[in-house]
C-alpha atoms as a PDB file:
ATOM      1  CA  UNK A   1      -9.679 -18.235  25.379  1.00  0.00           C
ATOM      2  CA  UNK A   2      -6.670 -20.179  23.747  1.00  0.00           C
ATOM      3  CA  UNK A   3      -3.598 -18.119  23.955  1.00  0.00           C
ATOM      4  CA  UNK A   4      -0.330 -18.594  21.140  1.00  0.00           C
ATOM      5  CA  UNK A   5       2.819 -17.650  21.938  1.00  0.00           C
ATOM      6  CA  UNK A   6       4.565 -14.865  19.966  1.00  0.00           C
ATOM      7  CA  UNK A   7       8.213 -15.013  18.953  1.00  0.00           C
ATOM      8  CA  UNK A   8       9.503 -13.157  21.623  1.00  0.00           C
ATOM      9  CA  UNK A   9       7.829 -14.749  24.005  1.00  0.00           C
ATOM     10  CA  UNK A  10       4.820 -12.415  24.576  1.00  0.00           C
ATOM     11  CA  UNK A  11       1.496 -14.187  25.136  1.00  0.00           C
ATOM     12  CA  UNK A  12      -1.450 -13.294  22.963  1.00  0.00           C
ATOM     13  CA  UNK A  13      -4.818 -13.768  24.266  1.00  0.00           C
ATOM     14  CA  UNK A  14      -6.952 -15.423  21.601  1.00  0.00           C
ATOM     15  CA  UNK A  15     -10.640 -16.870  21.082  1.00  0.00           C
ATOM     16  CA  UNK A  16     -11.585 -18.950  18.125  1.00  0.00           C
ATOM     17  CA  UNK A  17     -15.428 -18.995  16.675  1.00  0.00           C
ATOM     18  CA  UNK A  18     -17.474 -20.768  14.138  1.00  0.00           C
ATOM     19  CA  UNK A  19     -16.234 -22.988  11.619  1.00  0.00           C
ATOM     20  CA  UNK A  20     -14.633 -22.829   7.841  1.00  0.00           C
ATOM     21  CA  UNK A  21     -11.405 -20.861   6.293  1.00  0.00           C
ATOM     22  CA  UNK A  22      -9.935 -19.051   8.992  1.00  0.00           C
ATOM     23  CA  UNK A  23     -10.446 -15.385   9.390  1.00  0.00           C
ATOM     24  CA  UNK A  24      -8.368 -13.563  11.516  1.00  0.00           C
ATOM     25  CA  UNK A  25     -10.051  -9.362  13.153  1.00  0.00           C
ATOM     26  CA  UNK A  26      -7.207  -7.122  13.691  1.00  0.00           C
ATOM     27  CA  UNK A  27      -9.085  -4.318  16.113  1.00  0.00           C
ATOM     28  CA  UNK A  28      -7.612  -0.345  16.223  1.00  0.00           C
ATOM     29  CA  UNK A  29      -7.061   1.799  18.694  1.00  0.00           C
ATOM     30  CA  UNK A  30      -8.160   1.440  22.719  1.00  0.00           C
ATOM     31  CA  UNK A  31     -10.159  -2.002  21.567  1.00  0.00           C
ATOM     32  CA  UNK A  32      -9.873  -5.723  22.940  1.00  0.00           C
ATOM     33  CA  UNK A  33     -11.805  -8.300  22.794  1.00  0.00           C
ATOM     34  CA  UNK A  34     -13.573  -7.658  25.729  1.00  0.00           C
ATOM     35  CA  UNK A  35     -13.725  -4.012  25.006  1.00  0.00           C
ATOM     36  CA  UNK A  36     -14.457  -3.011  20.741  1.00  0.00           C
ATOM     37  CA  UNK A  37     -16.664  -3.929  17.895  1.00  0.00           C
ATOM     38  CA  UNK A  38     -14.791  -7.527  17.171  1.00  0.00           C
ATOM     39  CA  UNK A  39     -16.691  -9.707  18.792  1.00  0.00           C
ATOM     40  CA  UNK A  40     -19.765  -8.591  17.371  1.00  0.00           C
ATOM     41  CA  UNK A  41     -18.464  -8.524  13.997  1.00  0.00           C
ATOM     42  CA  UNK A  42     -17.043 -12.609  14.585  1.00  0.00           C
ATOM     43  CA  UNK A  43     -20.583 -13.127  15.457  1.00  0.00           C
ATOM     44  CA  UNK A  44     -21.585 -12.601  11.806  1.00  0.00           C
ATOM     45  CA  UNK A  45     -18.715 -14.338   9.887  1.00  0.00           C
ATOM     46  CA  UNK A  46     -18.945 -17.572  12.499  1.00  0.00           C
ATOM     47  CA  UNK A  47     -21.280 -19.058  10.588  1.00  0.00           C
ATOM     48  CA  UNK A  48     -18.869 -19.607   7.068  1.00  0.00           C
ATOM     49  CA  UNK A  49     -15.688 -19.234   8.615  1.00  0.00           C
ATOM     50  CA  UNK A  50     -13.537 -20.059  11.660  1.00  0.00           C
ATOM     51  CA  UNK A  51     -12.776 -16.628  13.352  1.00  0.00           C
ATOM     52  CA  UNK A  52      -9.902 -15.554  15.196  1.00  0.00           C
ATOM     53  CA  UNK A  53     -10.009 -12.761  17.429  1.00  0.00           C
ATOM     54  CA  UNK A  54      -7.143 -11.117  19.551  1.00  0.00           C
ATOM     55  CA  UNK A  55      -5.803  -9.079  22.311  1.00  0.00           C
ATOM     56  CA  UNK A  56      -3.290  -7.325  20.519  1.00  0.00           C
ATOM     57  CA  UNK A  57       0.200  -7.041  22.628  1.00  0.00           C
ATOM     58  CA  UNK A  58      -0.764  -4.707  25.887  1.00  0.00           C
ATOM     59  CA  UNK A  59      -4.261  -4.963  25.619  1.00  0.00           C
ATOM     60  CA  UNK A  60      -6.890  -7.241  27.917  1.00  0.00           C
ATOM     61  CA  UNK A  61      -5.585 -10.462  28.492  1.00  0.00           C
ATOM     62  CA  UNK A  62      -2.713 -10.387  26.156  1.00  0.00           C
ATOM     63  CA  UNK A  63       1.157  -9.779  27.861  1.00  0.00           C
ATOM     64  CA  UNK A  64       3.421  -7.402  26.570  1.00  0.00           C
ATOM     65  CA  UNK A  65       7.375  -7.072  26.157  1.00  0.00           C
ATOM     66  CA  UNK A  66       9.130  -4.433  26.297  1.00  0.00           C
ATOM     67  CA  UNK A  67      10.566  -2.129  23.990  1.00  0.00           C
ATOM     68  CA  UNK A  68       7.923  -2.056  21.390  1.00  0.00           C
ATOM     69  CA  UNK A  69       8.853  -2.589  18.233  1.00  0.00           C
ATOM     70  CA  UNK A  70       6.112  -2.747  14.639  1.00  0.00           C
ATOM     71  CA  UNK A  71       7.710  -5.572  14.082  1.00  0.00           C
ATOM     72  CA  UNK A  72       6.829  -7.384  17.149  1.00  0.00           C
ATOM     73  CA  UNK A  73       3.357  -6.279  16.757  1.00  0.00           C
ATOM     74  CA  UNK A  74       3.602  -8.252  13.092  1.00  0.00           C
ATOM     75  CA  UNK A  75       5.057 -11.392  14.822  1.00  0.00           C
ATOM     76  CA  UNK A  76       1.777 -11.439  17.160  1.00  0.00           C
ATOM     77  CA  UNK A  77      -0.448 -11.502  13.801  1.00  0.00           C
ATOM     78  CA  UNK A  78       1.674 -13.864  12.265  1.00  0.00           C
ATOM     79  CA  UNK A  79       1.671 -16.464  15.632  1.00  0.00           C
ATOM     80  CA  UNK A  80      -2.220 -16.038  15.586  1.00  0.00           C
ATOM     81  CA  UNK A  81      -2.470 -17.059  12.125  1.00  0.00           C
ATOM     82  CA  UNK A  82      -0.117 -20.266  12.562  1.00  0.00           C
ATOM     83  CA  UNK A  83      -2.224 -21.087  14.718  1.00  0.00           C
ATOM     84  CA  UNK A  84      -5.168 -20.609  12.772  1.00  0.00           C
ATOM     85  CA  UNK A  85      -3.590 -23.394  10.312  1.00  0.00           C
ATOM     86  CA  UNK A  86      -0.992 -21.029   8.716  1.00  0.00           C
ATOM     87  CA  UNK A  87      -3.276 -19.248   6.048  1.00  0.00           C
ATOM     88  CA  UNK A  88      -5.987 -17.322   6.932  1.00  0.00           C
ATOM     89  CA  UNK A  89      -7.912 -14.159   5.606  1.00  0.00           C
ATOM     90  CA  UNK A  90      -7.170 -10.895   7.716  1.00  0.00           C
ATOM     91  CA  UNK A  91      -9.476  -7.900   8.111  1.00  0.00           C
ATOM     92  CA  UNK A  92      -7.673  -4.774  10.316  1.00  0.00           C
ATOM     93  CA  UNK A  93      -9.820  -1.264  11.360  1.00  0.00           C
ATOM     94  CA  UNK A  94      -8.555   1.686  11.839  1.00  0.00           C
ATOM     95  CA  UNK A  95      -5.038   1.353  13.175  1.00  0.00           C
ATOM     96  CA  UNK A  96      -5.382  -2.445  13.092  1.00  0.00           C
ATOM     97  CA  UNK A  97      -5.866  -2.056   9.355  1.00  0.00           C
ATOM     98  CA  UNK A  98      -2.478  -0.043   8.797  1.00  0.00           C
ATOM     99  CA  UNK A  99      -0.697  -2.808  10.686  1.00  0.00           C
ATOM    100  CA  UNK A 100      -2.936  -5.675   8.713  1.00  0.00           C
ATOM    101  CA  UNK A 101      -1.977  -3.780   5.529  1.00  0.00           C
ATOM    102  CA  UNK A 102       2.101  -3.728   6.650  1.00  0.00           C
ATOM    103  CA  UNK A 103       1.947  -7.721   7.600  1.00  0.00           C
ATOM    104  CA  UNK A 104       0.708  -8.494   4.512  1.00  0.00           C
ATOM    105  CA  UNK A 105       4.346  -7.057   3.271  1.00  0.00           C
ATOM    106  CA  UNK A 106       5.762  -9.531   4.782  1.00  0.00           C
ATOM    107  CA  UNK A 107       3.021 -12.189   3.515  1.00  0.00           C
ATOM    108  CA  UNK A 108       2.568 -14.631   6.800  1.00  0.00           C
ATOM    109  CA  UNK A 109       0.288 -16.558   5.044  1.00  0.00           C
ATOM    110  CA  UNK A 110      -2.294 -13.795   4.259  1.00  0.00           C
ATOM    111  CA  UNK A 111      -4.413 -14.854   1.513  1.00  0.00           C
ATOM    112  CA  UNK A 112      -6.926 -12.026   1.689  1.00  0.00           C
ATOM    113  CA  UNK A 113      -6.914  -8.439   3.180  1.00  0.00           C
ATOM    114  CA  UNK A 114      -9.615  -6.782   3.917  1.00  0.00           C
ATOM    115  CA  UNK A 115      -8.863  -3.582   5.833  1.00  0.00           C
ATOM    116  CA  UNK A 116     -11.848  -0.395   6.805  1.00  0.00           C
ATOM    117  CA  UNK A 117     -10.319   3.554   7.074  1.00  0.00           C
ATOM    118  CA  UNK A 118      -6.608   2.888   7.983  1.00  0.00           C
ATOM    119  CA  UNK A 119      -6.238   6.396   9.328  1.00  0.00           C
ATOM    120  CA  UNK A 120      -3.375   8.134   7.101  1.00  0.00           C
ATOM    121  CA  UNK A 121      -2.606  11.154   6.583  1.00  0.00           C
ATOM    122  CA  UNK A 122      -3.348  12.656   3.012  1.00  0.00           C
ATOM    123  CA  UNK A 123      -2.630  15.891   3.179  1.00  0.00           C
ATOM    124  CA  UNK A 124       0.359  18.497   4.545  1.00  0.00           C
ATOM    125  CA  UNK A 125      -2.445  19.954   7.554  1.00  0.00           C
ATOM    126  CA  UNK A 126      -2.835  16.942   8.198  1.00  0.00           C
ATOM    127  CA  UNK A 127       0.528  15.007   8.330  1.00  0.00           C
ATOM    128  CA  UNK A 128       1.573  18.311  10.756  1.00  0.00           C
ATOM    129  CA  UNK A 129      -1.500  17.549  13.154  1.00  0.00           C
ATOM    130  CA  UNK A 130       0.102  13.799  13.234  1.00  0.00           C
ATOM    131  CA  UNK A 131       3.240  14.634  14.535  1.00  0.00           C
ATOM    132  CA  UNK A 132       1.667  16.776  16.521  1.00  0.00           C
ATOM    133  CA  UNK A 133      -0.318  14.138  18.338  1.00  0.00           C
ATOM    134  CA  UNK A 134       2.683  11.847  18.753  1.00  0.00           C
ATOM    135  CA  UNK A 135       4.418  14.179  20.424  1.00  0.00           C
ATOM    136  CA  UNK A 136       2.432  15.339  22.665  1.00  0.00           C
ATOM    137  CA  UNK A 137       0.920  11.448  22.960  1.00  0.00           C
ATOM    138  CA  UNK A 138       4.810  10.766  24.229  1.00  0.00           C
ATOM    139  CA  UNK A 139       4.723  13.086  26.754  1.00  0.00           C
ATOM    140  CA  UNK A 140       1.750  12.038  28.672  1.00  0.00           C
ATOM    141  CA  UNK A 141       2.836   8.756  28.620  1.00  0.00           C
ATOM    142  CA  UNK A 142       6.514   9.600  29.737  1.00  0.00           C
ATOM    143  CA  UNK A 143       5.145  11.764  32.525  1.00  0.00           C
ATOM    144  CA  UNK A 144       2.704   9.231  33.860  1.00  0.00           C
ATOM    145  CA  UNK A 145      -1.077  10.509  32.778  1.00  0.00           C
ATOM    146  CA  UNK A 146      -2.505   8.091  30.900  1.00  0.00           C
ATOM    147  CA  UNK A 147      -5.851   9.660  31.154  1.00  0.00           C
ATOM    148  CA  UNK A 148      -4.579  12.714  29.628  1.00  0.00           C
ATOM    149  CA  UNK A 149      -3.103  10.530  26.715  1.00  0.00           C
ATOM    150  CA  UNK A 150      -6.890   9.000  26.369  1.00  0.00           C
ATOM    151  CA  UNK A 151      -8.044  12.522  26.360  1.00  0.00           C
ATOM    152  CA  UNK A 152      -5.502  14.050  23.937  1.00  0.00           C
ATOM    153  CA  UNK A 153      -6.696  10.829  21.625  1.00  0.00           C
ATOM    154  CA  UNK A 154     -10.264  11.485  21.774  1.00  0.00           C
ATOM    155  CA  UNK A 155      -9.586  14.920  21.158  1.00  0.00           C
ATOM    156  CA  UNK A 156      -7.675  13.840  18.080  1.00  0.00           C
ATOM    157  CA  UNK A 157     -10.480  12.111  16.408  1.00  0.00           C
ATOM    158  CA  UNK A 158     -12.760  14.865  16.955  1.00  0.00           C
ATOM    159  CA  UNK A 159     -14.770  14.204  20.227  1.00  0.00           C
ATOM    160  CA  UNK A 160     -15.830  17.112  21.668  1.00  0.00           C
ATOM    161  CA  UNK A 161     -14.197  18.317  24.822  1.00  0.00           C
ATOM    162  CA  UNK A 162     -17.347  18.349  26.894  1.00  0.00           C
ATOM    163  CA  UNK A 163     -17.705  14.680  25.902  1.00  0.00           C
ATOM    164  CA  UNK A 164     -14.102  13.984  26.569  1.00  0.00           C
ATOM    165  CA  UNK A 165     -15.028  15.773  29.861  1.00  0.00           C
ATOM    166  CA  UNK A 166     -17.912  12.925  30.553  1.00  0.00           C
ATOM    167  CA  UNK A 167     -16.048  10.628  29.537  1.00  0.00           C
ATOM    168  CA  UNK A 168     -13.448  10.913  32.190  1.00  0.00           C
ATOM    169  CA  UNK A 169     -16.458  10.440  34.713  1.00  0.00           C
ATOM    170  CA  UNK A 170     -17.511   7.319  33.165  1.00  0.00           C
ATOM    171  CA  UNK A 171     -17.039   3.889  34.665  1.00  0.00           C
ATOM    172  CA  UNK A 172     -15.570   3.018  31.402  1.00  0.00           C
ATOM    173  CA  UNK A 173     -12.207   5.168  32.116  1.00  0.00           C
ATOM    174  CA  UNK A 174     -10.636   3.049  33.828  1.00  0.00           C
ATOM    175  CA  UNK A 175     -10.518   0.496  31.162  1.00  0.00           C
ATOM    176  CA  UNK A 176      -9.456   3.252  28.619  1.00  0.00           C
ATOM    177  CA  UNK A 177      -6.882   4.426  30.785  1.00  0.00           C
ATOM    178  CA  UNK A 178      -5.374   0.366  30.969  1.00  0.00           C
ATOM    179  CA  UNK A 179      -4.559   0.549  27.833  1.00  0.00           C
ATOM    180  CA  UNK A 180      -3.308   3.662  27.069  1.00  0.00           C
ATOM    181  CA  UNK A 181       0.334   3.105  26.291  1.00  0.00           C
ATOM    182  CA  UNK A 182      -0.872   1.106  23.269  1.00  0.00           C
ATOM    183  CA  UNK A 183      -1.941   4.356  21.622  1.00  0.00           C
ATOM    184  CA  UNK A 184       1.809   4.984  20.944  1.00  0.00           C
ATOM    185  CA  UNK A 185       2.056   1.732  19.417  1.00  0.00           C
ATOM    186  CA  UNK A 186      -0.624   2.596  17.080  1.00  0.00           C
ATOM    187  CA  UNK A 187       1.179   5.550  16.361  1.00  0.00           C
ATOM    188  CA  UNK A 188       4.414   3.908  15.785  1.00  0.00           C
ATOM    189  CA  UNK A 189       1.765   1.595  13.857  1.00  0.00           C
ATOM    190  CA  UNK A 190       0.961   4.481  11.264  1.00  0.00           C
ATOM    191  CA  UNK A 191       4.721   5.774  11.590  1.00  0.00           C
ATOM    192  CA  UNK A 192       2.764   9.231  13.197  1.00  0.00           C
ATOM    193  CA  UNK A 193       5.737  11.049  14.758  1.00  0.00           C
ATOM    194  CA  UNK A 194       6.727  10.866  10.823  1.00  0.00           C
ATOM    195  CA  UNK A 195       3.492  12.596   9.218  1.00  0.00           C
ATOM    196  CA  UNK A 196       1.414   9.043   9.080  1.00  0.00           C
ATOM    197  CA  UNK A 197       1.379   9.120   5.647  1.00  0.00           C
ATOM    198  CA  UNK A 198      -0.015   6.240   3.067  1.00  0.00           C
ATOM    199  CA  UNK A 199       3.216   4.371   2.648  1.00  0.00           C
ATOM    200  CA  UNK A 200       2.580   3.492  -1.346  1.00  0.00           C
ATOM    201  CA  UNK A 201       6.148   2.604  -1.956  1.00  0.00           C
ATOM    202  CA  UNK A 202       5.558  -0.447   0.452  1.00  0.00           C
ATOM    203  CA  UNK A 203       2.160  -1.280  -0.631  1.00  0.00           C
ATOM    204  CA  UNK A 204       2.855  -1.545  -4.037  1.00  0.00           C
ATOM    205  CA  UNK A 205       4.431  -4.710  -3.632  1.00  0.00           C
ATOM    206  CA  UNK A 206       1.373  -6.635  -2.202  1.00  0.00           C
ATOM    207  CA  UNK A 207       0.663  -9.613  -2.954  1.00  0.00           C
ATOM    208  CA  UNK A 208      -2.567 -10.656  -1.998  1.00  0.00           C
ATOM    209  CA  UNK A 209      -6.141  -9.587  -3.149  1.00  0.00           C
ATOM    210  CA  UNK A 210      -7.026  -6.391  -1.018  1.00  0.00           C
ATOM    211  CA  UNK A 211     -10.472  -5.132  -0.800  1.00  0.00           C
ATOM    212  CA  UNK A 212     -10.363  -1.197   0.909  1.00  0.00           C
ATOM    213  CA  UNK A 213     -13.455   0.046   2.922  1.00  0.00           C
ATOM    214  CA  UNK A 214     -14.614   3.111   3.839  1.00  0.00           C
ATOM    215  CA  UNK A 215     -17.897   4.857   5.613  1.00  0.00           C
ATOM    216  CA  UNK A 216     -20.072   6.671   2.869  1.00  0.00           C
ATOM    217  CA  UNK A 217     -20.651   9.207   5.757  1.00  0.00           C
ATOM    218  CA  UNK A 218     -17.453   9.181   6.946  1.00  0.00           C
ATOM    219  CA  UNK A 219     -15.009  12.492   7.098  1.00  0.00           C
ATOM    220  CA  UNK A 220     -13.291  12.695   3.869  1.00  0.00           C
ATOM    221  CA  UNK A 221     -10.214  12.321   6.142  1.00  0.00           C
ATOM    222  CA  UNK A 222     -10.974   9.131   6.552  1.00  0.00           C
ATOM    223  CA  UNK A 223     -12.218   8.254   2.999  1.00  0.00           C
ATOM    224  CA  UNK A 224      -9.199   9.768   1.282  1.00  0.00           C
ATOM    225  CA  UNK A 225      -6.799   8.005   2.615  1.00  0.00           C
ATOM    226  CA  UNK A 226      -9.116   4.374   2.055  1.00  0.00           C
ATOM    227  CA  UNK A 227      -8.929   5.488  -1.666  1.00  0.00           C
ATOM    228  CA  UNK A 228      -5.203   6.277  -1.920  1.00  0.00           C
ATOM    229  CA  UNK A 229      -4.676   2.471  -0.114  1.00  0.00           C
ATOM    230  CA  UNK A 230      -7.024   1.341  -3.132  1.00  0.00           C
ATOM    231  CA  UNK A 231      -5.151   2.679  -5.988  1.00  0.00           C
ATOM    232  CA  UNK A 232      -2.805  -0.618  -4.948  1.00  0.00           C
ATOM    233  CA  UNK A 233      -2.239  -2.238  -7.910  1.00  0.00           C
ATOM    234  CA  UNK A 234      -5.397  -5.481  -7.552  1.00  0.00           C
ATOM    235  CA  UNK A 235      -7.121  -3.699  -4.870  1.00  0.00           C
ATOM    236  CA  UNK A 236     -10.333  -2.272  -4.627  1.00  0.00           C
ATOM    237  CA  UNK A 237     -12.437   0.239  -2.852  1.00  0.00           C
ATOM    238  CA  UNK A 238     -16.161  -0.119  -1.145  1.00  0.00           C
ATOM    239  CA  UNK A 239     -17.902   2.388   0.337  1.00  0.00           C
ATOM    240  CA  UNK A 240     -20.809   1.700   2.636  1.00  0.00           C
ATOM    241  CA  UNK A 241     -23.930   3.961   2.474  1.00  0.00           C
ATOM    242  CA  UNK A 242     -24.566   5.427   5.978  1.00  0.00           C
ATOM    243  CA  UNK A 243     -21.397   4.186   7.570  1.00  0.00           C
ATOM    244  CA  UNK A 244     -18.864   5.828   9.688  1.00  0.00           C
ATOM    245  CA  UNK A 245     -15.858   4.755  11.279  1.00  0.00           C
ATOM    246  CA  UNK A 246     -18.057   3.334  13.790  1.00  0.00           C
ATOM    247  CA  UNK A 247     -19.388   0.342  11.376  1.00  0.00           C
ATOM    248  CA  UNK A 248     -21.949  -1.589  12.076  1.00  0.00           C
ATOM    249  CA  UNK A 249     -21.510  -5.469  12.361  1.00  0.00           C
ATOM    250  CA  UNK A 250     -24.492  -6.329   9.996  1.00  0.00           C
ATOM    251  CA  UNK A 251     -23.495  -3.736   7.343  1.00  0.00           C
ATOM    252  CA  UNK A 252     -19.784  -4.974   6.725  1.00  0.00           C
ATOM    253  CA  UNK A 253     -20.222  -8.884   7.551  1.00  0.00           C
ATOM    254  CA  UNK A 254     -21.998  -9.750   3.812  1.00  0.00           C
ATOM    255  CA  UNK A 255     -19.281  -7.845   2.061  1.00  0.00           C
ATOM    256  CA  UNK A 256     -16.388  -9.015   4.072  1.00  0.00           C
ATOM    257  CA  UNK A 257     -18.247 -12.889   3.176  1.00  0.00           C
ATOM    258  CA  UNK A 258     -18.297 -11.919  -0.662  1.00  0.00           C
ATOM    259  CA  UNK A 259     -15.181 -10.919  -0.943  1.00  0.00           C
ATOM    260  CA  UNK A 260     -13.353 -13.523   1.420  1.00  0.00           C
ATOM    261  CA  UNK A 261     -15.390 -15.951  -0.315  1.00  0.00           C
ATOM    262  CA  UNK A 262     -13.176 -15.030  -3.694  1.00  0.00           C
END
């Protein structure tokens, strides 16, 4: 692990892979590196580029600073990719995409996006259900139950209560439960107490090439929203047969190589 140090002073746990262009994972909600999909995915890219991986701010090994701010969360992502040389190509999921795809706003040396369902909100049902969430996200957090905030977020994205239920008997709860106030940063993340709609106005000015993914058997609630990112002027959208939000490693590696590759 090599931590950087963001620019207000927050440390951000980091480990570094493989060799080649850097490539820096930007994991969504709950994940670390110790805990999500990243490390599995680095595995796969190591061997044509040098990959970054990191805690983001309140997660695993990474410190955090309070009061959260978006922006601070961009000033992480922009300390790990100094480090990385000062140019690297990003790929965000989930909620890690809707903060790779507002970095890239600001540039940071993003020469590539890649981001995979960046969770907004498409429709009016939907938007309502977001604020919804937020709300009640803020409360369980204010009042001290983090496990209820878990719950109310696995709830959200559709597990079943009787799962959720499980869950909460689980060895792994207590590692959800860690990291539970960063669920209101990924809903500050998608602007969710506002609707979490797909900010277009701000997108429009990007930049850089952006390639948007998206499970072929996703929920069109998640595929929408991937297509609405893509209608970015130079973007483009992928879907992967049999894929869900739950990708798999080996399925989005060679198209993540292809199109970092230029």
């Amino acid at each position: 692990m090599t931590a950087v140090v963001s620019a207000d002073g927050t440390t951000v746990a980091r480990t570094v892979t493989g060799s080649g262009p850097a490539v820096v994972l930007v994991d969504g909600a709950l994940c670390h590196r110790a805990f999500g999909p990243a490390q599995g995915l680095a595995a796969q890219l190591a061997a044509h580029h040098t990959v970054h991986t990191y805690d983001r701010r309140g997660r695993g090994e990474s410190g955090d600073t309070a009061p959260y701010a978006v922006e601070r969360e961009i000033e992480d992502l922009a300390a790990v990719i100094a480090a990385a040389g000062g140019t690297a190509a990003v790929y965000g999921i989930s909620s890690g995409a809707a903060l790779a795809l507002r970095a890239a706003e600001r540039g940071l040396g993003i020469t590539r996006l890649a981001v995979y369902e960046p969770p907004f909100a498409t429709e009016d049902g939907q938007r309502e259900r977001f604020t919804g969430y937020a709300a009640g996200l803020a409360a369980d957090l204010a009042e001290g139950r983090p496990g209820d905030a878990v719950a109310r977020f696995m709830a959200f994205v559709g597990a079943p209560e009787p799962v959720v239920e499980q869950m909460r008997s689980s060895p792994a709860w207590p590692a959800f439960e860690a990291v539970a106030p960063t669920l209101a940063y990924d809903a500050a993340v998608l602007d969710a107490p506002a609707g979490a709609g797909v900010p277009m106005a701000a997108l429009a000015g990007l930049a850089v090439p952006v390639l948007v993914l998206a499970g072929g058997a996703s929920p069109e609630l998640l595929q929408a929203p991937a297509r609405a990112v893509a209608a970015v002027p130079g973007a483009e959208y992928l879907a992967l047969p049999e894929q869900t939000h739950d990708v798999a490693p080996e399925a989005l590696a060679p198209e993540l190589l292809k199109f970092f590759a230029g």
